[in-house]
Protein backbone atom coordinates (compact mmCIF):
# COMPACT_ATOMS: atom_id res chain seq x y z
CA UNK A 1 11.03 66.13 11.91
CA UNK A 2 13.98 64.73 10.35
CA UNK A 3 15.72 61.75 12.03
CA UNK A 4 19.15 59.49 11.36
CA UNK A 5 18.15 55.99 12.65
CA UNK A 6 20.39 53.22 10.92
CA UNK A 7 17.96 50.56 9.61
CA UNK A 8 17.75 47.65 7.18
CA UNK A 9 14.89 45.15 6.34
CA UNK A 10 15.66 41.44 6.42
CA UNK A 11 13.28 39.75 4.01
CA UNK A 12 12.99 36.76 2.15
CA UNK A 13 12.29 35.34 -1.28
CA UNK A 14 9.45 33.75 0.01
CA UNK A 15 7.92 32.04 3.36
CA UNK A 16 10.09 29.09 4.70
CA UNK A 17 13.41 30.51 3.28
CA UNK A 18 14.89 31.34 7.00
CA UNK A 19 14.45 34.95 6.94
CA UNK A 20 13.23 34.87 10.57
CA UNK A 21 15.96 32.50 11.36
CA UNK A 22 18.56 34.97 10.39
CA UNK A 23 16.63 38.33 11.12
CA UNK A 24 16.73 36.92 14.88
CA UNK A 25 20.13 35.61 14.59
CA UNK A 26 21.52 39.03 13.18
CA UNK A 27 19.79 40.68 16.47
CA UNK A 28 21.32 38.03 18.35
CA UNK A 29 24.84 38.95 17.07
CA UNK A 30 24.21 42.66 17.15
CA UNK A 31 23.53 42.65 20.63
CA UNK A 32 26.56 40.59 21.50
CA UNK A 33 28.58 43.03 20.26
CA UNK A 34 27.27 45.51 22.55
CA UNK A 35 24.90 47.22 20.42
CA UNK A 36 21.33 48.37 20.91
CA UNK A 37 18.82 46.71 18.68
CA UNK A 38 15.29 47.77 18.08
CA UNK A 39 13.16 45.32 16.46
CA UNK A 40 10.36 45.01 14.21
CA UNK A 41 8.45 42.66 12.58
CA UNK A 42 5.91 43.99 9.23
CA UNK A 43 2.33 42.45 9.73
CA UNK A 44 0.03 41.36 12.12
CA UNK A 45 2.44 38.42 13.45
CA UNK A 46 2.87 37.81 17.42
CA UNK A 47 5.08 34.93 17.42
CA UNK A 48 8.45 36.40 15.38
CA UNK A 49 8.04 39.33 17.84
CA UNK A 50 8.25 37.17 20.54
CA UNK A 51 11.98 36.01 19.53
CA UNK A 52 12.87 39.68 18.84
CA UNK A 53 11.88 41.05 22.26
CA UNK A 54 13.78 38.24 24.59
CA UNK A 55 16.70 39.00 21.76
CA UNK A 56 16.77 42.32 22.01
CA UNK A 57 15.71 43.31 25.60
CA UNK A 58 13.07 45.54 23.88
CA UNK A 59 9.84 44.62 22.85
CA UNK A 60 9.55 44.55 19.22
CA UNK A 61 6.63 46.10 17.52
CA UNK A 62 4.26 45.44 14.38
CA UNK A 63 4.94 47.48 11.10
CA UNK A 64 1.71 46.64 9.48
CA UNK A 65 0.25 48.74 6.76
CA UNK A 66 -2.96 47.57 6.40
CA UNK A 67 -4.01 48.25 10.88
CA UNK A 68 -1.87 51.60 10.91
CA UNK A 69 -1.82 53.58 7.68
CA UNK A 70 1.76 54.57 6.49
CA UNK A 71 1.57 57.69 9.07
CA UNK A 72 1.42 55.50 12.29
CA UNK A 73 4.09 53.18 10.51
CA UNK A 74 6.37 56.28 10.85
CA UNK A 75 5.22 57.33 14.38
CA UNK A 76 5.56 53.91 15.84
CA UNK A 77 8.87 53.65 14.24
CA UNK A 78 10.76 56.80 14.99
CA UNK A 79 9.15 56.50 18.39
CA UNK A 80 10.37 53.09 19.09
CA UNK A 81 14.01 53.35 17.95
CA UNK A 82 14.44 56.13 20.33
CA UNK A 83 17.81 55.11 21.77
CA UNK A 84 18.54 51.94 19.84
CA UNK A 85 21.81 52.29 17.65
CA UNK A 86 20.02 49.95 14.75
CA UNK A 87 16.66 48.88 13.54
CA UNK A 88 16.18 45.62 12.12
CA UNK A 89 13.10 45.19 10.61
CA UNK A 90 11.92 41.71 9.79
CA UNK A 91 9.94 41.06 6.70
CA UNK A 92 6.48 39.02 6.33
CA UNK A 93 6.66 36.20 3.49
CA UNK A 94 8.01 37.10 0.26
CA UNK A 95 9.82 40.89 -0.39
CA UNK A 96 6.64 41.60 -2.85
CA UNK A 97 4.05 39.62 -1.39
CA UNK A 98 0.92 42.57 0.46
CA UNK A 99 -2.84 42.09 0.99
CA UNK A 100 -4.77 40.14 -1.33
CA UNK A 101 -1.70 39.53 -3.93
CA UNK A 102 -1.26 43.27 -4.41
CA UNK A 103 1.57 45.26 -2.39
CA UNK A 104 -0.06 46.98 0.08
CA UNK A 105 1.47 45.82 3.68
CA UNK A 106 4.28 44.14 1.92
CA UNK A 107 8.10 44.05 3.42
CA UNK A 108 8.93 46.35 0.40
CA UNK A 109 5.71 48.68 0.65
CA UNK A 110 6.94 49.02 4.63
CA UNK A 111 10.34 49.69 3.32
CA UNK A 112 9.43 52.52 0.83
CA UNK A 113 7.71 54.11 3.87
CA UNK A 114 10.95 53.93 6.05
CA UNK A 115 13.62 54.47 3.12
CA UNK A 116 15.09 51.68 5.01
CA UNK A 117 17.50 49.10 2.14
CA UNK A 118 16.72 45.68 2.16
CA UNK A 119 19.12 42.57 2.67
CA UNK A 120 17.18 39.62 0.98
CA UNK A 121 17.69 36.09 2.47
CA UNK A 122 17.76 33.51 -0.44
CA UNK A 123 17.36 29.82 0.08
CA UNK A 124 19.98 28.34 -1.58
CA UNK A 125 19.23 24.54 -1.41
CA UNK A 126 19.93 22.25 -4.31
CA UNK A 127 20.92 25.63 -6.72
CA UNK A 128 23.49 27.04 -7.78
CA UNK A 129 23.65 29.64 -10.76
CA UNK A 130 20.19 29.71 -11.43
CA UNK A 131 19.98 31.32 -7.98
CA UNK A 132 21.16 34.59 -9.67
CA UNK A 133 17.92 34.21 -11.94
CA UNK A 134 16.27 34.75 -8.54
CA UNK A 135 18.41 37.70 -7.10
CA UNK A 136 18.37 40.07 -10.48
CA UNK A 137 14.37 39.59 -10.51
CA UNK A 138 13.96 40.73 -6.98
CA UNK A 139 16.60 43.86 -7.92
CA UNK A 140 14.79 44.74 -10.70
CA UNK A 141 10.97 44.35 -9.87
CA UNK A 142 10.77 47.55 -8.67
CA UNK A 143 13.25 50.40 -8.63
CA UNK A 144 11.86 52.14 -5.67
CA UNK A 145 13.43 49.47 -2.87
CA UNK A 146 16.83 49.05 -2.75
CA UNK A 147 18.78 45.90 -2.60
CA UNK A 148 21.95 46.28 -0.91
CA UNK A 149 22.71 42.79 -0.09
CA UNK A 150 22.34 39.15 -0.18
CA UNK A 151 22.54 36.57 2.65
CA UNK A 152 22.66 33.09 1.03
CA UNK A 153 20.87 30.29 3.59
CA UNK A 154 21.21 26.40 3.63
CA UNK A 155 24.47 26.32 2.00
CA UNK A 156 25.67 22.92 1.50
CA UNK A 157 29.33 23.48 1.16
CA UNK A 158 32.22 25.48 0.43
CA UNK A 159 32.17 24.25 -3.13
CA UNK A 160 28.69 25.60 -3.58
CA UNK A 161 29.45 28.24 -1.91
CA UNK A 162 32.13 29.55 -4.53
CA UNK A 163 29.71 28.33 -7.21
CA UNK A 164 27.60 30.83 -6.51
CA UNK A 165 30.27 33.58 -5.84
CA UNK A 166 31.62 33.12 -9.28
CA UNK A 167 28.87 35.15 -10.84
CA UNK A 168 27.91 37.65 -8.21
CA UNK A 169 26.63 40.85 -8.99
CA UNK A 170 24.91 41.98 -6.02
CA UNK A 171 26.63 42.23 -2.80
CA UNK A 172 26.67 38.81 -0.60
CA UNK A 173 26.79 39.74 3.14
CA UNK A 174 26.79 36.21 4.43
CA UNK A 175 26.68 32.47 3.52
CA UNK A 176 24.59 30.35 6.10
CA UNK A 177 24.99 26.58 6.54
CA UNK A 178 22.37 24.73 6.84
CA UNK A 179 21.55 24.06 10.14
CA UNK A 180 18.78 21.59 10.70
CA UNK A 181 19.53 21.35 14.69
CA UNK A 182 18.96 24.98 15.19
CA UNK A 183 15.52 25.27 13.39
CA UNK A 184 12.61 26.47 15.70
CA UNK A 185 9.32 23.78 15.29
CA UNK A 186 5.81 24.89 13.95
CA UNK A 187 2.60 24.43 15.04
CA UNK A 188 -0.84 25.45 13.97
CA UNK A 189 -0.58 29.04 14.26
CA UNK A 190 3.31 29.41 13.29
CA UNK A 191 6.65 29.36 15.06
CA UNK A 192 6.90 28.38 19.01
CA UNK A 193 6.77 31.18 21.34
CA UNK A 194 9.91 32.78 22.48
CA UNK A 195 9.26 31.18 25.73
CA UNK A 196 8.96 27.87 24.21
CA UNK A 197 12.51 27.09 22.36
CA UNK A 198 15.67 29.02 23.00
CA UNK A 199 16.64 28.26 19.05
CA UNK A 200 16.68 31.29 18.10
CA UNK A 201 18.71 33.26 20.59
CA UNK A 202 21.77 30.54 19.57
CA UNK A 203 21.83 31.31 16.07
CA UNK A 204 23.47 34.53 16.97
CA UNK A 205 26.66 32.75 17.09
CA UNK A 206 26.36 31.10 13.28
CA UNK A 207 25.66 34.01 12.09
CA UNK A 208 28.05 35.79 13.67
CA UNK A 209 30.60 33.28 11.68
CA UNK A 210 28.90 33.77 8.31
CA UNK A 211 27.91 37.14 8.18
CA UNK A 212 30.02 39.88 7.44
CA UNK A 213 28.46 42.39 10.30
CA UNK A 214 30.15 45.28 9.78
CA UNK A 215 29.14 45.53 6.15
CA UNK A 216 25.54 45.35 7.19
CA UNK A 217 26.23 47.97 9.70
CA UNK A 218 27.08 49.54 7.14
CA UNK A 219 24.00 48.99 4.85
CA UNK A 220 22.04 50.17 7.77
CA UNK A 221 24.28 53.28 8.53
CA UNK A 222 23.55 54.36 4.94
CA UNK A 223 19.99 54.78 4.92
CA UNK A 224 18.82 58.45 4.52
CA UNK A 225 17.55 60.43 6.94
CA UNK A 226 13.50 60.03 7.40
CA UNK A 227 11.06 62.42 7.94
CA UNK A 228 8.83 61.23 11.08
CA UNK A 229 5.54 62.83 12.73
CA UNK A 230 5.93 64.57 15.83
CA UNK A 231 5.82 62.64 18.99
CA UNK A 232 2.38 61.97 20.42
CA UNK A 233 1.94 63.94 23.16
CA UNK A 234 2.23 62.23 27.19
CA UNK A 235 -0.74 63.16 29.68
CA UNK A 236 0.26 63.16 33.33
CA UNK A 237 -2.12 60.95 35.07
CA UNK A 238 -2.04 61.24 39.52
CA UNK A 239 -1.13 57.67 39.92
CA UNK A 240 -4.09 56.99 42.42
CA UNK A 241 -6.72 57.87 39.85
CA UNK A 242 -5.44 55.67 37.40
CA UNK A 243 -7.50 52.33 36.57
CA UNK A 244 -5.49 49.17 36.76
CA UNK A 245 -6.56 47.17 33.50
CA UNK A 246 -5.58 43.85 34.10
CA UNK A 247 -3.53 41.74 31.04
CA UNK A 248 -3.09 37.96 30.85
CA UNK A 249 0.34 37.58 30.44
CA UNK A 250 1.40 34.18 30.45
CA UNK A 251 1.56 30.57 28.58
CA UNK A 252 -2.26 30.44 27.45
CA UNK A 253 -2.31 34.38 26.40
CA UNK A 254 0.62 35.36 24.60
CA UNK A 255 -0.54 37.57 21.89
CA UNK A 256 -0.25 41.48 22.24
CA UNK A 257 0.21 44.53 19.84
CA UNK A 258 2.98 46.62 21.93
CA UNK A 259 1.57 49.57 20.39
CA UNK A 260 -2.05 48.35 22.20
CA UNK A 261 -0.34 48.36 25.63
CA UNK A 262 0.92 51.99 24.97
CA UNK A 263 -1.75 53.69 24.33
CA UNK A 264 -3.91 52.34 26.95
CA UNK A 265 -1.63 53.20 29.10
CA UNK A 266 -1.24 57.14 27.56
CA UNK A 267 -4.90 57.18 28.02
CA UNK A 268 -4.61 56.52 31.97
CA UNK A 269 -4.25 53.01 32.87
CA UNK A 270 -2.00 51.34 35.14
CA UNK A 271 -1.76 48.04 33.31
CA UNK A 272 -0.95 44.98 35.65
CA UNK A 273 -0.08 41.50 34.43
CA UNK A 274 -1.57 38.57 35.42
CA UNK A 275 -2.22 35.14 34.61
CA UNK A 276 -5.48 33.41 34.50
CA UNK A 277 -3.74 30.09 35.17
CA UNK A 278 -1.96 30.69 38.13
CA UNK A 279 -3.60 34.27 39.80
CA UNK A 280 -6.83 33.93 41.74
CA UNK A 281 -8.04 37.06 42.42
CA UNK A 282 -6.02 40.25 40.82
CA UNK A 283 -6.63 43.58 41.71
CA UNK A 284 -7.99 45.07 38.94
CA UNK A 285 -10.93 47.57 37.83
CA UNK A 286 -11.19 46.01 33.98
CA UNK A 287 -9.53 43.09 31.95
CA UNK A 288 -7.87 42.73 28.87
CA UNK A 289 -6.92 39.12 27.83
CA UNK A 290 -5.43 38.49 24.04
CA UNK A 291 -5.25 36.23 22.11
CA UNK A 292 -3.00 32.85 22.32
CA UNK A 293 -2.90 28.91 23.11
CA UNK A 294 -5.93 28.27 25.42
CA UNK A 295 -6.50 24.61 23.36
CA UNK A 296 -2.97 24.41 24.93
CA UNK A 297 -3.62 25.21 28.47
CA UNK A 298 -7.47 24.03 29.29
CA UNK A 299 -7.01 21.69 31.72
CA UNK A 300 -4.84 24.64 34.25
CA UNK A 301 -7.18 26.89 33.00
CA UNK A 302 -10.29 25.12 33.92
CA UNK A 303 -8.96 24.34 37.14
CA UNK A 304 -7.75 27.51 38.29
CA UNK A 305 -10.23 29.79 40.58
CA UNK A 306 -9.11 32.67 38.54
CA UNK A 307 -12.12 31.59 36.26
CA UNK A 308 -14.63 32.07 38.76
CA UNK A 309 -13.58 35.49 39.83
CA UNK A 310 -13.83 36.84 36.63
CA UNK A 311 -17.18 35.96 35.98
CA UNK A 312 -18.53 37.39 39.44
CA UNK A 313 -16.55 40.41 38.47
CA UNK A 314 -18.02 40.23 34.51
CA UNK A 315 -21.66 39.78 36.31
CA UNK A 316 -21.29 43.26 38.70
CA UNK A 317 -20.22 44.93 35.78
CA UNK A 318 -16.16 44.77 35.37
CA UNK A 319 -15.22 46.23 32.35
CA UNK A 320 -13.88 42.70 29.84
CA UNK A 321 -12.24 42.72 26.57
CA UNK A 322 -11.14 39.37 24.88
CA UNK A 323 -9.41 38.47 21.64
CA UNK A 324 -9.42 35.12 19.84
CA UNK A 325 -8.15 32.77 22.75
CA UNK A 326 -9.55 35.30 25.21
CA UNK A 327 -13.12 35.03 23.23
CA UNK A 328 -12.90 31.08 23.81
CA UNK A 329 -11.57 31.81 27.17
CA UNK A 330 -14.31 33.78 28.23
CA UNK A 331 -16.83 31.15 26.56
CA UNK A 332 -18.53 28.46 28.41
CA UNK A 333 -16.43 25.81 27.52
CA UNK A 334 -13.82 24.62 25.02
CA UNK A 335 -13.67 21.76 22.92
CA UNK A 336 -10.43 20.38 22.40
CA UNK A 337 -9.21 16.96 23.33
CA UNK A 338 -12.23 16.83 25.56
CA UNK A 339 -14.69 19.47 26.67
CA UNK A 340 -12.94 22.03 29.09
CA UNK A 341 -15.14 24.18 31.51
CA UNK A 342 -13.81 27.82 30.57
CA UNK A 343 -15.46 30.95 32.70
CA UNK A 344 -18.61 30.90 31.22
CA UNK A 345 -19.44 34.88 31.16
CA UNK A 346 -20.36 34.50 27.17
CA UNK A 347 -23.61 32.33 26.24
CA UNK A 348 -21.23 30.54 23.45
CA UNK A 349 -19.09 27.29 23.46
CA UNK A 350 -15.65 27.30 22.03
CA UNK A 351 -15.03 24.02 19.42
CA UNK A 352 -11.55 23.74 17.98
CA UNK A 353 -11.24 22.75 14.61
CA UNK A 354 -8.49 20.92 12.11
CA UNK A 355 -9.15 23.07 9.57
CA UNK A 356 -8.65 26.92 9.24
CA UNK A 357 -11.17 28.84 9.95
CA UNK A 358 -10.60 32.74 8.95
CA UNK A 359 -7.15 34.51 7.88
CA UNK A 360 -6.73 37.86 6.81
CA UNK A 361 -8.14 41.58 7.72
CA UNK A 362 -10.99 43.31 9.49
CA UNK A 363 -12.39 46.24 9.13
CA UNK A 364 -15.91 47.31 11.48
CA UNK A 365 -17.18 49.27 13.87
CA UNK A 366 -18.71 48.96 17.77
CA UNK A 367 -22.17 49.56 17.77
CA UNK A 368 -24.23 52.14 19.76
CA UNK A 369 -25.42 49.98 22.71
CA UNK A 370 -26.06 51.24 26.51
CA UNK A 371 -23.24 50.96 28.75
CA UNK A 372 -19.29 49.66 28.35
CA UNK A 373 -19.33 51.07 24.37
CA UNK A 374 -21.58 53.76 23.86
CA UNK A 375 -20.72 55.72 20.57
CA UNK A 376 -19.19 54.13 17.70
CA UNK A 377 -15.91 53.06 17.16
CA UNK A 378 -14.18 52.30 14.08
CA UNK A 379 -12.41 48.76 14.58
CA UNK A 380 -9.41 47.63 12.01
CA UNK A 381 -7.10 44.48 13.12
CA UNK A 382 -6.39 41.01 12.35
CA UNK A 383 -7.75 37.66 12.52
CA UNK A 384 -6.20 34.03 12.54
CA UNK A 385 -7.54 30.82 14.31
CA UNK A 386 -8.53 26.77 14.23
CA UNK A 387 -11.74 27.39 16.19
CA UNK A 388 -15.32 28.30 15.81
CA UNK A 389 -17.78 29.81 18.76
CA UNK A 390 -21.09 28.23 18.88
CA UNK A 391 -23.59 31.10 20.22
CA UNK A 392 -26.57 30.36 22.53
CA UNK A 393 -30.08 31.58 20.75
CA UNK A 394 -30.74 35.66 20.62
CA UNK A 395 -26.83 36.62 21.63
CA UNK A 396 -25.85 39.79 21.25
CA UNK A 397 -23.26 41.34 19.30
CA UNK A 398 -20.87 45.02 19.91
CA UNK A 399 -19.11 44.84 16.18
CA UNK A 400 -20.23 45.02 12.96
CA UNK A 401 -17.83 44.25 10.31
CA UNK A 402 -17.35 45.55 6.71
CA UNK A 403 -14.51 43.36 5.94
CA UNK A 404 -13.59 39.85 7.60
CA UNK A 405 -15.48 36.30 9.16
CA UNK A 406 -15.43 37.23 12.93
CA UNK A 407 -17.84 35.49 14.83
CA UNK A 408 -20.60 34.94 11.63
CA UNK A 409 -22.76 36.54 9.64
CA UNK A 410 -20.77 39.83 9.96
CA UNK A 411 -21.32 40.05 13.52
CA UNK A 412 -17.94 39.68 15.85
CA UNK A 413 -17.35 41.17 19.44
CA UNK A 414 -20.15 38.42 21.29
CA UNK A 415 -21.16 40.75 24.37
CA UNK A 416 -22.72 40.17 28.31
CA UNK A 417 -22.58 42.48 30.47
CA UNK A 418 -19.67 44.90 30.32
CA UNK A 419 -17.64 42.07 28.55
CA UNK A 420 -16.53 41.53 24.98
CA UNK A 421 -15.27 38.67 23.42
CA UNK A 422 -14.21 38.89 19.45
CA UNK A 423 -12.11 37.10 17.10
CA UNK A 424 -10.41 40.04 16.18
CA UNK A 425 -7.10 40.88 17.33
CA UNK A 426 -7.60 44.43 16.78
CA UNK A 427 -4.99 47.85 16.48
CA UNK A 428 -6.42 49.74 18.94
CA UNK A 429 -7.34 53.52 18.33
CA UNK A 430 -6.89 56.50 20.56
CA UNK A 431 -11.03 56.42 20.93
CA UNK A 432 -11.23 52.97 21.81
CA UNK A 433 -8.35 53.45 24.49
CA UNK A 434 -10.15 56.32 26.08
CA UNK A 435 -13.48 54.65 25.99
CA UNK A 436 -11.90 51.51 27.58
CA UNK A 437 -10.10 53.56 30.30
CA UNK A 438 -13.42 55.60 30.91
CA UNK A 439 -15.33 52.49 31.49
CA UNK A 440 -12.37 50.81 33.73
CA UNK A 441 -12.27 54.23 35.79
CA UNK A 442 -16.45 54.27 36.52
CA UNK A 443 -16.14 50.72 37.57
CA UNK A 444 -13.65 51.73 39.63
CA UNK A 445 -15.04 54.50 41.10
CA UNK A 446 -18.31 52.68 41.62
CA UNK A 447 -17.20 49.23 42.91
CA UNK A 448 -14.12 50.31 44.81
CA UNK A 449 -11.35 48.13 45.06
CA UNK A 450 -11.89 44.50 44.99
């Protein structure tokens, strides 16, 4: 299939230049004009998609190489822009910069895939000429992605402003102030949430004022058309068969691939938010909780009941799946400021650390154990965290990896009954989906409602 779907990728010299800044802002201005964006953010990262969705009134979804092979970059693309008049795609560090220093799962690898042209944000503080050093290496590193534009970011005046235009040889689409005021705070594990700072959503306005928006309509408007996989076909499911799977939505679990949600749901489930802070008792036949701030939250967490149902519910058999903050969650306790009682279904504590602990890929597989996971599984995600699990003598583990830290030793995916708690945040499969649905609908149809 063949499909016209303006799009341009915002990326950046390198990290800390405000490409997410102005990707979000450019949304931000797009849709105050009335137009439909779709975003998308290359690599594994949660937070920048959090901006993009409460921008954009979609949710924005992960372009990552590396988890979904250039084939489901395509699918989830052309499937997700359905509707939207523009894509913006935001880039991950520098243009160049993929896995392991190569460029595999870079902002330029994802925007061969998409034939999508690239507007590259250049920081432009304390430089002036020598910045065009900068912009003709990015044009020429590699023929293959286009460069149709530069937005220039911190400038410091309108006399270094027309310092820099005097030698111009690739397009400038806007000149940014610097705006100090509007800049969104870090902590450990990147960016606030969405939820966290309304920063963001302002800078539509500035960039509105500094960007010339029609010519990067027009950037986008020029892309060729792209050939995209068929649409994965929807099963009908009778709505009072479906499983509800459970997902933690709220200040303590944050992090979710969109693309995860989907295809549970294509593979039957009813998925129902809730929040282990606040809800006591959800009604649910299995639960999924991500990844996110628990270090954050402990105190709420530890004294909500919600805790305490869902370890009666792991011990009868409930179908569980944590990631990262929902591994810790699921723990005994957490180490933080003090020690927090978590809900204690995994024989492991959870001890947050200053230092980083694992970054990068994962590549495994679920084992062949009775019960929840039977069959193998191939596993490929994502990991990121300031925390280490302490395991209880002769645990058990459901993953084996190939490629990543996990839990230790190779081992990740601690399991207890029907529950699974891993490190990984992980792009689910089809297989996994329909194993995870499977399980949720036998518990269901075995327990009964609850």
């Amino acid at each position: 299939m063949q499909a016209d779907i303006p799009r341009v990728v915002i990326a950046g010299t390198h990290s800390g230049c405000g490409k997410t800044t102005i990707a979000s802002g450019l949304m931000a201005a797009l849709v105050a004009r009335g137009i439909t964006v779709q975003p998308f953010k290359t690599g594994p990262d949660f937070i920048d998609p959090s901006h993009h969705t409460l921008i954009c009134g979609r949710p924005s979804r992960n372009l990552d190489v590396c988890m979904m092979g250039e084939t489901g970059i395509r699918r989830t693309f052309a499937a997700a822009s359905t509707g939207a008049d523009i894509a913006v795609i935001e880039g991950a560090m520098g243009l160049f910069d993929g896995m392991k220093g190569s460029d595999t799962a870079s902002a330029a690898h994802v925007a061969r895939i998409l034939k999508a042209p690239v507007i590259l944000v250049v920081d432009a503080h304390a430089v002036s000429r020598s910045i065009h050093a900068v912009v003709r290496g990015f044009r020429d590193f590699d023929p293959r992605v286009k460069i149709a534009g530069i937005i220039y970011n911190r400038i410091g005046s309108d006399r270094h402003r027309q310092m820099i235009a005097e030698e111009e040889f690739v397009p400038a689409l806007g000149w940014v102030p610097r705006q100090p005021e509007s800049e969104v705070k870090s902590r450990h594990l990147g960016l606030l949430m969405a939820s966290e700072s309304p920063a963001m959503q302002t800078y539509g306005r500035v960039i509105s004022e500094t960007c010339d928006l029609d010519r990067i309509l027009g950037v986008a408007r020029a892309a060729p058309p792209l050939n995209v996989p068929a649409p994965v076909a929807q099963k009908t499911h009778a709505a009072r068969h479906r499983p509800v799977i459970g997902v933690a939505r709220d200040a303590a679990f944050c992090f979710y691939y969109q693309d995860n949600l989907d295809r549970l749901a294509r593979a039957g489930a009813e998925l129902r938010p809730f929040s282990p802070m606040a809800d006591t008792e959800p009604e649910v036949d299995a639960l999924y909780i991500g990844g996110g701030y628990p270090e954050l939250h402990a105190e709420p967490l530890e004294r909500s009941r919600c805790r305490q149902f869902i370890r009666e519910r792991a011990e009868v058999g409930m179908p569980i799946y944590g990631e990262c903050g929902g591994l810790m969650y699921l723990s005994g306790s957490l180490e933080a400021d003090r020690t927090y009682e978590m809900a204690g279904v995994l024989p492991a504590r959870a001890v947050m650390t200053k230092k980083l602990q694992a970054l990068g890929y994962v590549k495994g597989a679920f084992g062949n154990r009775p019960g929840l996971w039977t069959g193998t599984v191939a596993i490929r995600g994502h990991e990121f965290h300031y925390s280490r699990i302490e395991c209880d003598p002769e645990v058990r583990f459901a993953i084996r990896l190939g490629q990543g830290a996990g839990i230790g030793n190779g081992n990740d995916g601690l399991t207890e009954y029907s529950t699974i708690g891993a490190y990984t945040h992980a792009y689910f499969t089809d297989a996994f989906c329909r194993r995870f649905v499977a399980a949720a609908a036998a518990f269901k149809k075995t327990a009964g409602k609850h």
